[in-house]
PDB file of N, CA and C in Angstrom:
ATOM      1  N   UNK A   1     182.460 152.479 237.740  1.00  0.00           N
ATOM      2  CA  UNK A   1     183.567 151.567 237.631  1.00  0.00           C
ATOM      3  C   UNK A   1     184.208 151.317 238.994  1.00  0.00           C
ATOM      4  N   UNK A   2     184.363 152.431 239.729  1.00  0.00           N
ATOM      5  CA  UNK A   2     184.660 152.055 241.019  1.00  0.00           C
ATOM      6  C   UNK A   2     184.300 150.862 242.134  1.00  0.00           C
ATOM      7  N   UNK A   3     182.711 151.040 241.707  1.00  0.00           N
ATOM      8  CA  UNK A   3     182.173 150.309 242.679  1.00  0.00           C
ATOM      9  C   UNK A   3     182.374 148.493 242.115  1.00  0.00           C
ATOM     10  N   UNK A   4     182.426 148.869 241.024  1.00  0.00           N
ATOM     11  CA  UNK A   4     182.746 147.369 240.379  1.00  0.00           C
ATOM     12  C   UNK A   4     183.991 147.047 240.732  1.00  0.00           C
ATOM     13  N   UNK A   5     184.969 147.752 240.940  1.00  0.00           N
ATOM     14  CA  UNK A   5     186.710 147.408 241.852  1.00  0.00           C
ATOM     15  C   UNK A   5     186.015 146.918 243.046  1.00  0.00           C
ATOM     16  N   UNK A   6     185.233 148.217 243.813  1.00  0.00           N
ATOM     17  CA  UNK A   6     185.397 147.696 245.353  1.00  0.00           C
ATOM     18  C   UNK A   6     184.672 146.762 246.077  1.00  0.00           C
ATOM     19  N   UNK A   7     183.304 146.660 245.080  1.00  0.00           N
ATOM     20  CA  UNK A   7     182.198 145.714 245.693  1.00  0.00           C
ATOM     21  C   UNK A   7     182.295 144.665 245.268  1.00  0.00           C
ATOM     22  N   UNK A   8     182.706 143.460 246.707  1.00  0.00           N
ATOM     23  CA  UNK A   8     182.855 141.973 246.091  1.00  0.00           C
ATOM     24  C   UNK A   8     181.675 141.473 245.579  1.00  0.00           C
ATOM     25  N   UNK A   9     180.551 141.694 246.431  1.00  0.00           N
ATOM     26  CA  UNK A   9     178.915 141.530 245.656  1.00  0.00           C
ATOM     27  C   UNK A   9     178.518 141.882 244.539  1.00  0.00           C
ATOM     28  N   UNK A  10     178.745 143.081 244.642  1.00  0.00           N
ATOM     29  CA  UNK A  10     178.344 144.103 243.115  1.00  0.00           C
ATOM     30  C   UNK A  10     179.034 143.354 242.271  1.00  0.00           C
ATOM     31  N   UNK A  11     179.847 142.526 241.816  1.00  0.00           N
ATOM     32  CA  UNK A  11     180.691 142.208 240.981  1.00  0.00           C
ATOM     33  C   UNK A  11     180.040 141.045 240.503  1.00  0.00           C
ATOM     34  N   UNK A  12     180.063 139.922 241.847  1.00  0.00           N
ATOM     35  CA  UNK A  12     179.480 139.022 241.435  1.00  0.00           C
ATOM     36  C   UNK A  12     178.634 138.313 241.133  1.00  0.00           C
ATOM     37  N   UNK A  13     177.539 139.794 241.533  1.00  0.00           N
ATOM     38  CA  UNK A  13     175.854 140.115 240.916  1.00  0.00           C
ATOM     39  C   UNK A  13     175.896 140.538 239.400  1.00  0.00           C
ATOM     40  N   UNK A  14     176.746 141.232 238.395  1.00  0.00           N
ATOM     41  CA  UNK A  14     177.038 141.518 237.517  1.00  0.00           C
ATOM     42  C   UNK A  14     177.405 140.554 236.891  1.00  0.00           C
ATOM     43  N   UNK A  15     178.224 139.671 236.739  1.00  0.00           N
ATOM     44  CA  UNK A  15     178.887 138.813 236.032  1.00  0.00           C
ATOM     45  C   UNK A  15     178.127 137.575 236.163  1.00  0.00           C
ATOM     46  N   UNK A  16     177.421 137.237 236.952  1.00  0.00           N
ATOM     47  CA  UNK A  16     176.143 136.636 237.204  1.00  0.00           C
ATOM     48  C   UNK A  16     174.955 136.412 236.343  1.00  0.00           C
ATOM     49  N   UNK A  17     174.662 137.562 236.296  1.00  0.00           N
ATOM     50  CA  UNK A  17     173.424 138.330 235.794  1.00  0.00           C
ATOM     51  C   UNK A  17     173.882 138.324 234.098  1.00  0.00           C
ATOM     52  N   UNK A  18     174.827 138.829 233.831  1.00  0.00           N
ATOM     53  CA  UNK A  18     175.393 138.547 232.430  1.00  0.00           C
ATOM     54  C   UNK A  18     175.719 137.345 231.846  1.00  0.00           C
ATOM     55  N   UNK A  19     175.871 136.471 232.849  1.00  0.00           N
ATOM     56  CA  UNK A  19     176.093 135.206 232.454  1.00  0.00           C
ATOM     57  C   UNK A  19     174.528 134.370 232.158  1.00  0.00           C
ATOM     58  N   UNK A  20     173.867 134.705 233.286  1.00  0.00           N
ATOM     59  CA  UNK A  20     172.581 134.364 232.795  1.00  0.00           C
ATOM     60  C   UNK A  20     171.901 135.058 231.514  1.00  0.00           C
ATOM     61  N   UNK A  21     171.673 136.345 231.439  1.00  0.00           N
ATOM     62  CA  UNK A  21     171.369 136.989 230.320  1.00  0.00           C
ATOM     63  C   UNK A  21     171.677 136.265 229.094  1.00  0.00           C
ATOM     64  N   UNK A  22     173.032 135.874 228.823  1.00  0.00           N
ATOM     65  CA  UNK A  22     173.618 135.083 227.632  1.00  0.00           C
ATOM     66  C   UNK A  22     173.076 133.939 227.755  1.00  0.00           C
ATOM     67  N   UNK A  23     173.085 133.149 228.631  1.00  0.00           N
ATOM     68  CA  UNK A  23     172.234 131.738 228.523  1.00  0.00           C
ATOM     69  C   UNK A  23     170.549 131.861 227.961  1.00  0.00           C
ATOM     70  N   UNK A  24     170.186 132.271 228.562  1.00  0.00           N
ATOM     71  CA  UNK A  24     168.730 132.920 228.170  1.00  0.00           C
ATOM     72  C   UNK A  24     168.598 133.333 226.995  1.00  0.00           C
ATOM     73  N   UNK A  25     169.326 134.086 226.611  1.00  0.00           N
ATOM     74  CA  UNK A  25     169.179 134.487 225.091  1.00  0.00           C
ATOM     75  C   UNK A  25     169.463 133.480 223.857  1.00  0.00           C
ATOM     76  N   UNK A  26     170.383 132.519 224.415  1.00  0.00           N
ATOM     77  CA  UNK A  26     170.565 131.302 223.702  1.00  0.00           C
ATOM     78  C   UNK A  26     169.353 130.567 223.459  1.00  0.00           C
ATOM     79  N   UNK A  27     168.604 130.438 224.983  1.00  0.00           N
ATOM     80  CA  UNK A  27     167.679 129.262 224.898  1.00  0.00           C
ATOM     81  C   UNK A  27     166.315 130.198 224.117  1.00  0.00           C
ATOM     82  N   UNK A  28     166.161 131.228 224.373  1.00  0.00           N
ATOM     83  CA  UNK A  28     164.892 131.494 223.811  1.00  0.00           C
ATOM     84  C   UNK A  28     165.459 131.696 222.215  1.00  0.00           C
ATOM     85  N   UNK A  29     166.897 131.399 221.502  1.00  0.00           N
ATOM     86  CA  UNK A  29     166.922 131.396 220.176  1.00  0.00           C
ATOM     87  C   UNK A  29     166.573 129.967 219.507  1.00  0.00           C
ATOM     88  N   UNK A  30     166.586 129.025 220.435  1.00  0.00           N
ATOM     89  CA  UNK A  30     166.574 127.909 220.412  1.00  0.00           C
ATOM     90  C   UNK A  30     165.506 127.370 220.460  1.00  0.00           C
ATOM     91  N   UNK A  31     164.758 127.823 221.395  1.00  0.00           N
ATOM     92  CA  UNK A  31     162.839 127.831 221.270  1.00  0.00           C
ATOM     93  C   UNK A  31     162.459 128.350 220.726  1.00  0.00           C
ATOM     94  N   UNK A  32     162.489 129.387 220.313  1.00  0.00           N
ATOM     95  CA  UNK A  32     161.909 129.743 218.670  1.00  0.00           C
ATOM     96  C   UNK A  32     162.069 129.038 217.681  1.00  0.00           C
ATOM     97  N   UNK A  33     163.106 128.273 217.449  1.00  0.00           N
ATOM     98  CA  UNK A  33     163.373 128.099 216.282  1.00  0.00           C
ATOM     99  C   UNK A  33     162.476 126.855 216.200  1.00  0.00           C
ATOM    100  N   UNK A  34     162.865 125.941 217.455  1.00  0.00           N
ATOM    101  CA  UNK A  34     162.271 124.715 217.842  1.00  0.00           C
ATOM    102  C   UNK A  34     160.478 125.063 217.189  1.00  0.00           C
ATOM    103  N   UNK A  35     159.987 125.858 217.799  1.00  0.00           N
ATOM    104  CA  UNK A  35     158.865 126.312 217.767  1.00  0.00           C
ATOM    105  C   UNK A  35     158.031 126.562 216.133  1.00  0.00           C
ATOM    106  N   UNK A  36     158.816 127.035 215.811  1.00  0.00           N
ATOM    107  CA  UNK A  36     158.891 127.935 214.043  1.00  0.00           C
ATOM    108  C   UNK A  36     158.960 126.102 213.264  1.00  0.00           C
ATOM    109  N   UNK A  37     159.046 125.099 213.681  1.00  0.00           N
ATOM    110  CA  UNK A  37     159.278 124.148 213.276  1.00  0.00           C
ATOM    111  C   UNK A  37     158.134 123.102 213.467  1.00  0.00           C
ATOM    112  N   UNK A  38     157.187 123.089 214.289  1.00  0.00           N
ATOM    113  CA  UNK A  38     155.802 122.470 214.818  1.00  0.00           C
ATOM    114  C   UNK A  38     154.952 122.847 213.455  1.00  0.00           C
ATOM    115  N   UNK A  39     153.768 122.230 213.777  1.00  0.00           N
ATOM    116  CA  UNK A  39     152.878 122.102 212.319  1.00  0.00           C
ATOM    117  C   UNK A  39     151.727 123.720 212.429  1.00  0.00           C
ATOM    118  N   UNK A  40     151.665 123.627 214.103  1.00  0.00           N
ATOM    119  CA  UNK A  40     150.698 124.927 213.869  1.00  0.00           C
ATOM    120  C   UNK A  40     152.231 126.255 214.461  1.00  0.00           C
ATOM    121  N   UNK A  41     152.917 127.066 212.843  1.00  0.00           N
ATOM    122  CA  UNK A  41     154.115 127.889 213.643  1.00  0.00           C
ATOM    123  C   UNK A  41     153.454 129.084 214.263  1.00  0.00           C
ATOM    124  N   UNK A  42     152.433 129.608 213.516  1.00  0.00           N
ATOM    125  CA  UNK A  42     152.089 131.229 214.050  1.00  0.00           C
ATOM    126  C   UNK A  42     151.613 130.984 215.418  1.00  0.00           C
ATOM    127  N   UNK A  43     151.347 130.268 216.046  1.00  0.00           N
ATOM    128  CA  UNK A  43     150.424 130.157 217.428  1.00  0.00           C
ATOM    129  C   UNK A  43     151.552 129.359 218.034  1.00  0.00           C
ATOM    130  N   UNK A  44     152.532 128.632 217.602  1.00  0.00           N
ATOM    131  CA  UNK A  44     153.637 128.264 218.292  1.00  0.00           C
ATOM    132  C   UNK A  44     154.169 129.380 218.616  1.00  0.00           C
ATOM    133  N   UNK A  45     155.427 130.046 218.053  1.00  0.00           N
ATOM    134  CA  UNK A  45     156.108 131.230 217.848  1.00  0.00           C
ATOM    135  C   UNK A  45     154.928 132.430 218.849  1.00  0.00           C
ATOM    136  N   UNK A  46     153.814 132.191 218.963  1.00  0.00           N
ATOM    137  CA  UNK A  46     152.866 133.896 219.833  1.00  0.00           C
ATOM    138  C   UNK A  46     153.324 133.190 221.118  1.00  0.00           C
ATOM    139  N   UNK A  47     152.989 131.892 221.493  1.00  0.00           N
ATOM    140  CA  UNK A  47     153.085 131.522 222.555  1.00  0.00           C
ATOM    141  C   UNK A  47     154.468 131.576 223.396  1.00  0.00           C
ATOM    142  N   UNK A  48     155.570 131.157 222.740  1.00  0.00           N
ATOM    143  CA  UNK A  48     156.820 131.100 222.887  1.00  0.00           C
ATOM    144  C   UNK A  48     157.324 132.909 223.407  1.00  0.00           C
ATOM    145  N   UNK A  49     156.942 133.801 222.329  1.00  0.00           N
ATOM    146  CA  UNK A  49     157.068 134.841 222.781  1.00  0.00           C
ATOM    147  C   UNK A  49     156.610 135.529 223.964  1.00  0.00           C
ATOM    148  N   UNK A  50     155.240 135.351 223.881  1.00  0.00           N
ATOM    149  CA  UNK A  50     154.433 135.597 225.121  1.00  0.00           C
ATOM    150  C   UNK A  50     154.895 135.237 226.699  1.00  0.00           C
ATOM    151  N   UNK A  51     155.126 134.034 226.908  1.00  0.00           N
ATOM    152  CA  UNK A  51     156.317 132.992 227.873  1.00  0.00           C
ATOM    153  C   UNK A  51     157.772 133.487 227.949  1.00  0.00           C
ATOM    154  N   UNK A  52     158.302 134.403 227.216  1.00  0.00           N
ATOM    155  CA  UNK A  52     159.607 134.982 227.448  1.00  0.00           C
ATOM    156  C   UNK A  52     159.301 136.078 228.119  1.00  0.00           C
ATOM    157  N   UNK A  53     158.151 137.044 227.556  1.00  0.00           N
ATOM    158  CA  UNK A  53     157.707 138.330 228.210  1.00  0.00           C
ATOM    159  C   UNK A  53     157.309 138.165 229.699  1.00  0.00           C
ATOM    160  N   UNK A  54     156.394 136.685 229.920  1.00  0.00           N
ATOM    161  CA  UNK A  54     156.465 137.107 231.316  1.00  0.00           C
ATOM    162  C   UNK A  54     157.243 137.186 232.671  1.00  0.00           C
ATOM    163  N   UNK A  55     157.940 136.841 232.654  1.00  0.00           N
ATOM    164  CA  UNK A  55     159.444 136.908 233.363  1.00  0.00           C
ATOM    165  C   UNK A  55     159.709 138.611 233.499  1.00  0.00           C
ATOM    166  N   UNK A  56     159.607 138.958 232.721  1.00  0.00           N
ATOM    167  CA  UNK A  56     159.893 140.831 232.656  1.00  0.00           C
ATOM    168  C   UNK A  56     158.928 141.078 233.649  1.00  0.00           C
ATOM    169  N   UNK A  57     157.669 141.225 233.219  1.00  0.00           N
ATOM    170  CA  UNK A  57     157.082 141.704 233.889  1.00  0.00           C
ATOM    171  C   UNK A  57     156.262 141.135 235.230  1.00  0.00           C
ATOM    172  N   UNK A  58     156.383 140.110 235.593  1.00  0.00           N
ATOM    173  CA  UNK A  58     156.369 139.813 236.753  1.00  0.00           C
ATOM    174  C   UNK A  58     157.647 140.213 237.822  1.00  0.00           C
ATOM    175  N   UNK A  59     158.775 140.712 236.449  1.00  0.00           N
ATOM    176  CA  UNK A  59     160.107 141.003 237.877  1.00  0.00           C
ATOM    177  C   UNK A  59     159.824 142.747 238.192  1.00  0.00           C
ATOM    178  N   UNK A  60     159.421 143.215 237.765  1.00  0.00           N
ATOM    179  CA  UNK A  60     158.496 144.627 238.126  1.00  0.00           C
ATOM    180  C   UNK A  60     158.097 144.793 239.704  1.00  0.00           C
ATOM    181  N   UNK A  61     157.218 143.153 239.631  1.00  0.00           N
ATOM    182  CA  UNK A  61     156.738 143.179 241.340  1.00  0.00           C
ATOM    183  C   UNK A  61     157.790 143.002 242.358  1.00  0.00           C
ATOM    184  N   UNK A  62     158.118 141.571 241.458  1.00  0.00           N
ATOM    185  CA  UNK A  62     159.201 140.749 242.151  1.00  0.00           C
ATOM    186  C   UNK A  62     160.332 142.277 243.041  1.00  0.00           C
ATOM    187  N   UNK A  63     160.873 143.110 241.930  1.00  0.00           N
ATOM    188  CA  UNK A  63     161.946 144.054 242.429  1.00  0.00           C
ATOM    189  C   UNK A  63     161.103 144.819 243.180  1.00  0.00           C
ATOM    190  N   UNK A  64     159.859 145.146 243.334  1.00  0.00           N
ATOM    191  CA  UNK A  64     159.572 146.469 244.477  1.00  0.00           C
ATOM    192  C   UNK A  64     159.827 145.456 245.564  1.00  0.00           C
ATOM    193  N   UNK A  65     159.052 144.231 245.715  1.00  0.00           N
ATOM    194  CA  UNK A  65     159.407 143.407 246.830  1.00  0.00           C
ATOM    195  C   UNK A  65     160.725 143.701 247.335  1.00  0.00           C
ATOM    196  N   UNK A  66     161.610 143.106 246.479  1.00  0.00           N
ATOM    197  CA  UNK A  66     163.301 143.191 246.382  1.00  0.00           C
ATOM    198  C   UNK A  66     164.003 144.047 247.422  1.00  0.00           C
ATOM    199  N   UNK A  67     163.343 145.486 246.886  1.00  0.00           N
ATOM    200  CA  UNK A  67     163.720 146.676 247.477  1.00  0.00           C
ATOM    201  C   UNK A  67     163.434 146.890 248.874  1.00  0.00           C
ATOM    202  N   UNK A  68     162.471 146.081 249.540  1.00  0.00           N
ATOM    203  CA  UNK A  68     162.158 145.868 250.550  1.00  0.00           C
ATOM    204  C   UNK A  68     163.058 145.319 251.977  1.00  0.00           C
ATOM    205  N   UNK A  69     164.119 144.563 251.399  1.00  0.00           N
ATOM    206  CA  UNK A  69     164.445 143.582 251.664  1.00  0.00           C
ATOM    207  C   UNK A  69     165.946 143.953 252.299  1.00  0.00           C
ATOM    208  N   UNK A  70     166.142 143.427 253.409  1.00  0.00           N
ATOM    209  CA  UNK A  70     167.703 144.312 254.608  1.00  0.00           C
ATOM    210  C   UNK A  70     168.618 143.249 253.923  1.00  0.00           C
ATOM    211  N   UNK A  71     168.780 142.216 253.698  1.00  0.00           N
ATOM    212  CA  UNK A  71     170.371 141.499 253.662  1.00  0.00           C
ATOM    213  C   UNK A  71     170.071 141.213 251.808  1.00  0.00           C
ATOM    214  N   UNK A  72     170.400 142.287 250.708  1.00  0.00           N
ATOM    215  CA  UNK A  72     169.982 142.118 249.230  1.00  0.00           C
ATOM    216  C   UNK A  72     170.742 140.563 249.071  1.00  0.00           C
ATOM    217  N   UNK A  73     172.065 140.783 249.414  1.00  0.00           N
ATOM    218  CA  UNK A  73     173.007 139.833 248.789  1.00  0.00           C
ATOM    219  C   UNK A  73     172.442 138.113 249.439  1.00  0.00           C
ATOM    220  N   UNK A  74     172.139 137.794 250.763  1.00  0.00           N
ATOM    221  CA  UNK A  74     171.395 136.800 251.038  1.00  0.00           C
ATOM    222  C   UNK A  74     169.999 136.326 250.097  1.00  0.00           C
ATOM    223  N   UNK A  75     169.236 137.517 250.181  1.00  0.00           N
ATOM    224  CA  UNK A  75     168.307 136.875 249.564  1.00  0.00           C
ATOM    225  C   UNK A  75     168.396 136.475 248.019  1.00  0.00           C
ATOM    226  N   UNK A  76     169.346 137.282 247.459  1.00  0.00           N
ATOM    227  CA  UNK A  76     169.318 137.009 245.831  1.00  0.00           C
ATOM    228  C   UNK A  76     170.126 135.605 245.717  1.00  0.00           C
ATOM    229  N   UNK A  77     171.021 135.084 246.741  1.00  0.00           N
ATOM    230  CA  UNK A  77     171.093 133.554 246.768  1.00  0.00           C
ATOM    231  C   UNK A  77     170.578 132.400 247.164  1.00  0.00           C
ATOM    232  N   UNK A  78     169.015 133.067 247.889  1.00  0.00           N
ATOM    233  CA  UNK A  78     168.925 132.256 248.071  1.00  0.00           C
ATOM    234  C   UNK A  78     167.405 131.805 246.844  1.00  0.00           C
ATOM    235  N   UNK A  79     167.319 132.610 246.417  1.00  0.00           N
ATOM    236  CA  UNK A  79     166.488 133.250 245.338  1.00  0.00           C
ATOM    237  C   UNK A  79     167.343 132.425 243.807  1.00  0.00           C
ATOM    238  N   UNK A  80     168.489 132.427 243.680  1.00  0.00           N
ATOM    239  CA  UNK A  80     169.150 131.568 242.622  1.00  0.00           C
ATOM    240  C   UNK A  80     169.551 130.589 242.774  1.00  0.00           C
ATOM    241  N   UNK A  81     169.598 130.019 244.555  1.00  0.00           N
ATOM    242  CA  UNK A  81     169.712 128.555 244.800  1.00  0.00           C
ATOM    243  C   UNK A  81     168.379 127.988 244.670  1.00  0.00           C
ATOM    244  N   UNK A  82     167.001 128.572 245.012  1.00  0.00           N
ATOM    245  CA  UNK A  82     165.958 128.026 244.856  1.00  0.00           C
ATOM    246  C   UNK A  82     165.474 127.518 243.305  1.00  0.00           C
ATOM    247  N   UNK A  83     165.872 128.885 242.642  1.00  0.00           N
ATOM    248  CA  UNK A  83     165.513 128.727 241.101  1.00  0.00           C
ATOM    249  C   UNK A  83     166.134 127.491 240.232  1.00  0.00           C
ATOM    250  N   UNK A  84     167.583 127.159 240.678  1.00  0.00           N
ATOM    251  CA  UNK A  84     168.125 126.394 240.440  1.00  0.00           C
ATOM    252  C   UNK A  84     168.053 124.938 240.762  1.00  0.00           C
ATOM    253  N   UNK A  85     167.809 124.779 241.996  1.00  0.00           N
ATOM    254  CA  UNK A  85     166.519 123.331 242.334  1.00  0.00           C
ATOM    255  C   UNK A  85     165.758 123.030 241.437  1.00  0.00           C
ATOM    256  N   UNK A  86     164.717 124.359 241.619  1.00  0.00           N
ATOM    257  CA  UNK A  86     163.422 124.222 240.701  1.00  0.00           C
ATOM    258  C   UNK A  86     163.520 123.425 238.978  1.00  0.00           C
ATOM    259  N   UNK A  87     164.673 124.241 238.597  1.00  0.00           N
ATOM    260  CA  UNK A  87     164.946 123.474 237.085  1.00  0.00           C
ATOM    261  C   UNK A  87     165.785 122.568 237.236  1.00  0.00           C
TER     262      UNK A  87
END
C-alpha cells in the first residue's frame, strides 16, 4: 500500500492496467456472445477463445523482454501509445 501512496508510476500503471482489464473483459463478453450467434457456434466460440488466450501467453515473452529494459515507465508508454495507433 505504501508504494501505491508514493509511486506516481506505480499508481498510474495500476489504475491503467485495471482499467484496461475491465474493458477487455467487456469486449471478450461481447465476442462471445457475438460469436455463440453465427451459424457454425462450436468452431466460432473455440476460435474466439483461443484468440483471447493468446495475448497471455505471448506476454510471458513479451515480460522477460520487459525485464530487460532500464527506463520501465518510458517504454510501457510507448508500448500503449503504439498499441493504441495500431487499433
Amino acid at each position: 500500500m505504501r508504494v501505491a501512496k508514493n509511486n506516481t508510476a506505480f499508481r498510474v500503471m495500476i489504475t491503467s492496467q485495471f482499467v484496461n482489464n475491465l474493458g477487455s473483459s467487456f469486449f471478450n463478453i461481447v465476442f462471445l456472445v457475438y460469436a455463440a450467434t453465427l451459424p457454425n457456434k462450436t468452431l466460432s466460440v473455440t476460435l474466439v477463445a483461443f484468440t483471447e488466450m493468446l495475448p497471455t501467453l505471448f506476454s510471458i515473452i513479451v515480460g522477460n523482454f520487459a525485464d530487460k529494459t532500464k527506463h520501465h515507465l518510458r517504454s510501457w508508454r510507448i508500448a500503449r501509445l503504439s498499441q493504441s495507433i495500431i487499433f
